[in-house]
Protein backbone atom coordinates (compact mmCIF):
# COMPACT_ATOMS: atom_id res chain seq x y z
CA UNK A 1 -43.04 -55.94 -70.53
CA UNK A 2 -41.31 -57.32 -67.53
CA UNK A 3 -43.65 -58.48 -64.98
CA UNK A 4 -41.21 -59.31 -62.62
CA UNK A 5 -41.05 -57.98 -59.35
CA UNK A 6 -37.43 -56.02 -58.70
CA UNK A 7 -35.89 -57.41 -56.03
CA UNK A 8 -36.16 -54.27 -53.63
CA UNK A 9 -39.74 -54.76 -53.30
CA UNK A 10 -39.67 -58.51 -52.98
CA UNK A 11 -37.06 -58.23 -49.68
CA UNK A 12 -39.41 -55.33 -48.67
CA UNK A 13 -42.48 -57.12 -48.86
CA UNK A 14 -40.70 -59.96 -46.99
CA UNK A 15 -39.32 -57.62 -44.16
CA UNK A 16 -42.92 -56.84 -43.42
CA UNK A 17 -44.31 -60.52 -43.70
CA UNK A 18 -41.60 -61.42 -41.28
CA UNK A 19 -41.98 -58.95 -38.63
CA UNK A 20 -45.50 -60.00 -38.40
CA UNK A 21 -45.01 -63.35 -38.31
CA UNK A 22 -42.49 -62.61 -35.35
CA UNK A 23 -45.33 -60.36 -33.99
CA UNK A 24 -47.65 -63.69 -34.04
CA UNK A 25 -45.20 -65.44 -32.62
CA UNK A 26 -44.44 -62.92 -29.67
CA UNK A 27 -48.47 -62.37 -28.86
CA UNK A 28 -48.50 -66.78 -29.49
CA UNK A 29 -46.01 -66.92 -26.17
CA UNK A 30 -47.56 -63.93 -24.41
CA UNK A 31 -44.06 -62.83 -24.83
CA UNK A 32 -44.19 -58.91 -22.64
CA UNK A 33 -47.48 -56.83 -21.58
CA UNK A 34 -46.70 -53.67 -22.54
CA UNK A 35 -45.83 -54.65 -26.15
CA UNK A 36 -42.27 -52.71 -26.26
CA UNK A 37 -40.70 -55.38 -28.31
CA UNK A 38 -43.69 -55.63 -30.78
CA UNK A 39 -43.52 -51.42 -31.07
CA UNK A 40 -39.34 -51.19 -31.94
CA UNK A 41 -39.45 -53.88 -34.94
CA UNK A 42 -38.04 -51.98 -37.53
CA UNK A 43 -35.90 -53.29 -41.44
CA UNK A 44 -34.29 -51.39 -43.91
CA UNK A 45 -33.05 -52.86 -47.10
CA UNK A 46 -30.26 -51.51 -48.68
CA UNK A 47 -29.55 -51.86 -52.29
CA UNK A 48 -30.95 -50.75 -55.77
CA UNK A 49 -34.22 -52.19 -57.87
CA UNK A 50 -32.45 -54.47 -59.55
CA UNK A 51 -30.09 -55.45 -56.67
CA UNK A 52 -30.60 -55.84 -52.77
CA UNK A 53 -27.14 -55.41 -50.68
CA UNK A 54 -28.42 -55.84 -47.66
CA UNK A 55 -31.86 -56.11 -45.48
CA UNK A 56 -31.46 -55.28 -41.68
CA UNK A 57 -33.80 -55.59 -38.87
CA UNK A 58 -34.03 -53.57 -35.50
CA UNK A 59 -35.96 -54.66 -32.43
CA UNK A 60 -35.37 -54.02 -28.59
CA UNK A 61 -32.00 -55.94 -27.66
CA UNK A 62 -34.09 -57.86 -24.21
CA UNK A 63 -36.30 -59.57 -27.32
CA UNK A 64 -33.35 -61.32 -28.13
CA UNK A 65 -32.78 -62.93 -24.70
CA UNK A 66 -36.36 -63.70 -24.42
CA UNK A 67 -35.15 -65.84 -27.13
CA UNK A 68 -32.21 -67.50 -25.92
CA UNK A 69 -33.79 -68.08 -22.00
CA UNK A 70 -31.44 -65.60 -20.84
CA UNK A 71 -31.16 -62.66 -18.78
CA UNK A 72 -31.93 -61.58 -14.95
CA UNK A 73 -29.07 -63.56 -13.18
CA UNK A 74 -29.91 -66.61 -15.78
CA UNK A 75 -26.58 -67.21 -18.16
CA UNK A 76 -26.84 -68.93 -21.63
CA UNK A 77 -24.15 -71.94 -19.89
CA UNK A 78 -26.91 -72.39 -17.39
CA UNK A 79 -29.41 -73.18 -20.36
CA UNK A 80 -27.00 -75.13 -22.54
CA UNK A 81 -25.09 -76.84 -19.73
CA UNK A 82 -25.90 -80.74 -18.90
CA UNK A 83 -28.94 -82.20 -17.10
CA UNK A 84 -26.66 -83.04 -14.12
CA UNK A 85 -24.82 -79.97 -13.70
CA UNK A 86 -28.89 -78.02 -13.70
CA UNK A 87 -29.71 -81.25 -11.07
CA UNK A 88 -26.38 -80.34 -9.15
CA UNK A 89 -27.42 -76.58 -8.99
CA UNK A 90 -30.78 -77.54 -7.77
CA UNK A 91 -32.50 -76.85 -10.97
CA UNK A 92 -34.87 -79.31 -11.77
CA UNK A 93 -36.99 -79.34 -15.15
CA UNK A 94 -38.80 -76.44 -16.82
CA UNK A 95 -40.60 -74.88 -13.13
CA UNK A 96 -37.10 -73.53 -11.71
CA UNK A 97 -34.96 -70.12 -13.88
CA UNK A 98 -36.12 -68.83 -17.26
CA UNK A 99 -36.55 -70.62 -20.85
CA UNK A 100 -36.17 -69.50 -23.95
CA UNK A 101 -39.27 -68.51 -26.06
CA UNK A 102 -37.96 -69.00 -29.84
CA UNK A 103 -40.19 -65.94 -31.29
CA UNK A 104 -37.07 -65.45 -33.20
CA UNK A 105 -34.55 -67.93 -33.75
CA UNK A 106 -36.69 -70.69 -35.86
CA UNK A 107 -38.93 -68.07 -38.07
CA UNK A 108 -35.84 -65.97 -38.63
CA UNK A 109 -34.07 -69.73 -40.03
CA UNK A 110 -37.39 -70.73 -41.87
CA UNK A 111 -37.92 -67.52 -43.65
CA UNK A 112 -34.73 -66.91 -44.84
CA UNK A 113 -34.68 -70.28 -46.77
CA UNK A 114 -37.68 -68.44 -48.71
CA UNK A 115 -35.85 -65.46 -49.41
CA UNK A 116 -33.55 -66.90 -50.54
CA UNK A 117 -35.51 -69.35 -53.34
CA UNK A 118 -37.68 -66.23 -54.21
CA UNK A 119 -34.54 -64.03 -54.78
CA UNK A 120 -33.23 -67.01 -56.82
CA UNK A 121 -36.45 -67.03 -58.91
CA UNK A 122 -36.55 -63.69 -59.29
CA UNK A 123 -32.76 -63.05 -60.39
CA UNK A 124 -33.72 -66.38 -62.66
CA UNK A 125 -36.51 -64.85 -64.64
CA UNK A 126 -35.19 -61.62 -64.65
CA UNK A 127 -31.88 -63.01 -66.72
CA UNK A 128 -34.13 -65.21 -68.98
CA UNK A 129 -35.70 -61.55 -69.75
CA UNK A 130 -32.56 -59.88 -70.00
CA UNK A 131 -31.46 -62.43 -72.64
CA UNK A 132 -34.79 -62.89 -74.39
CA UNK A 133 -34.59 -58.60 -74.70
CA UNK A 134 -31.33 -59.04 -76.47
CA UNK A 135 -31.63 -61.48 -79.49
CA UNK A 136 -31.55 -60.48 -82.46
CA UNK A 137 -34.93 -60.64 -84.23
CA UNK A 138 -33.42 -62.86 -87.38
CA UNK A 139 -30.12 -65.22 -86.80
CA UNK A 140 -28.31 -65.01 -90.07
């Protein structure tokens, strides 16, 4: 019998490990006090048993500027611009305007490269099954 997980539950079971990694992360950077962000994490995954479509993941829109250092009057050119143009503006290192807390951005990368080797693994063993299933039992 195939002991193989199908790949529905694997991307599953990884939507869940990543939210509450992300979760970590968030309460890590003291990242919001009234824990709206944490609360609207949501996934789906789309697809069959034997094939995912699609996995999708919902949060609160503000998470993602937390993210990027944006928001309130602050614009993503004002994060990514040059150290002379901040020094021109009067912004001088980390004290002055918001910076980006990467709850997101480097977990999202990092996990992703596992998915993707587990679904690999997974589709792997599940075609070495698949082809083991259908030899014959004597070669003539």
């Amino acid at each position: 019998m195939d002991q193989t997980p199908n790949q529905y539950k694997l991307v599953e079971d990884f939507n869940r490990i990543l939210i509450e990694r992300w979760i970590k992360n968030i309460r890590k950077l003291k990242i919001g006090d009234t824990h709206e962000l944490e609360k609207s994490f949501n996934s789906s995954v789309f697809g069959s048993t034997d094939s995912v479509n699609k996995t999708q993941f919902s949060y609160l829109l503000r998470g993602q500027f937390v993210d990027m250092g944006v928001g309130k009057g602050q614009h993503i050119g004002a994060i990514k611009g040059n150290k002379e143009d901040l020094k021109a503006a009067g912004i001088h290192g980390r004290s002055e305007g918001r910076h980006a807390k990467k709850w997101y951005s480097k977990t999202m990368y990092a996990e992703s490269a596992v998915l993707a080797e587990l679904l690999q693994e997974n589709f792997g063993i599940r075609s070495q099954n698949t082809i083991l299933e259908n030899l014959p039992e004597k070669i003539q």
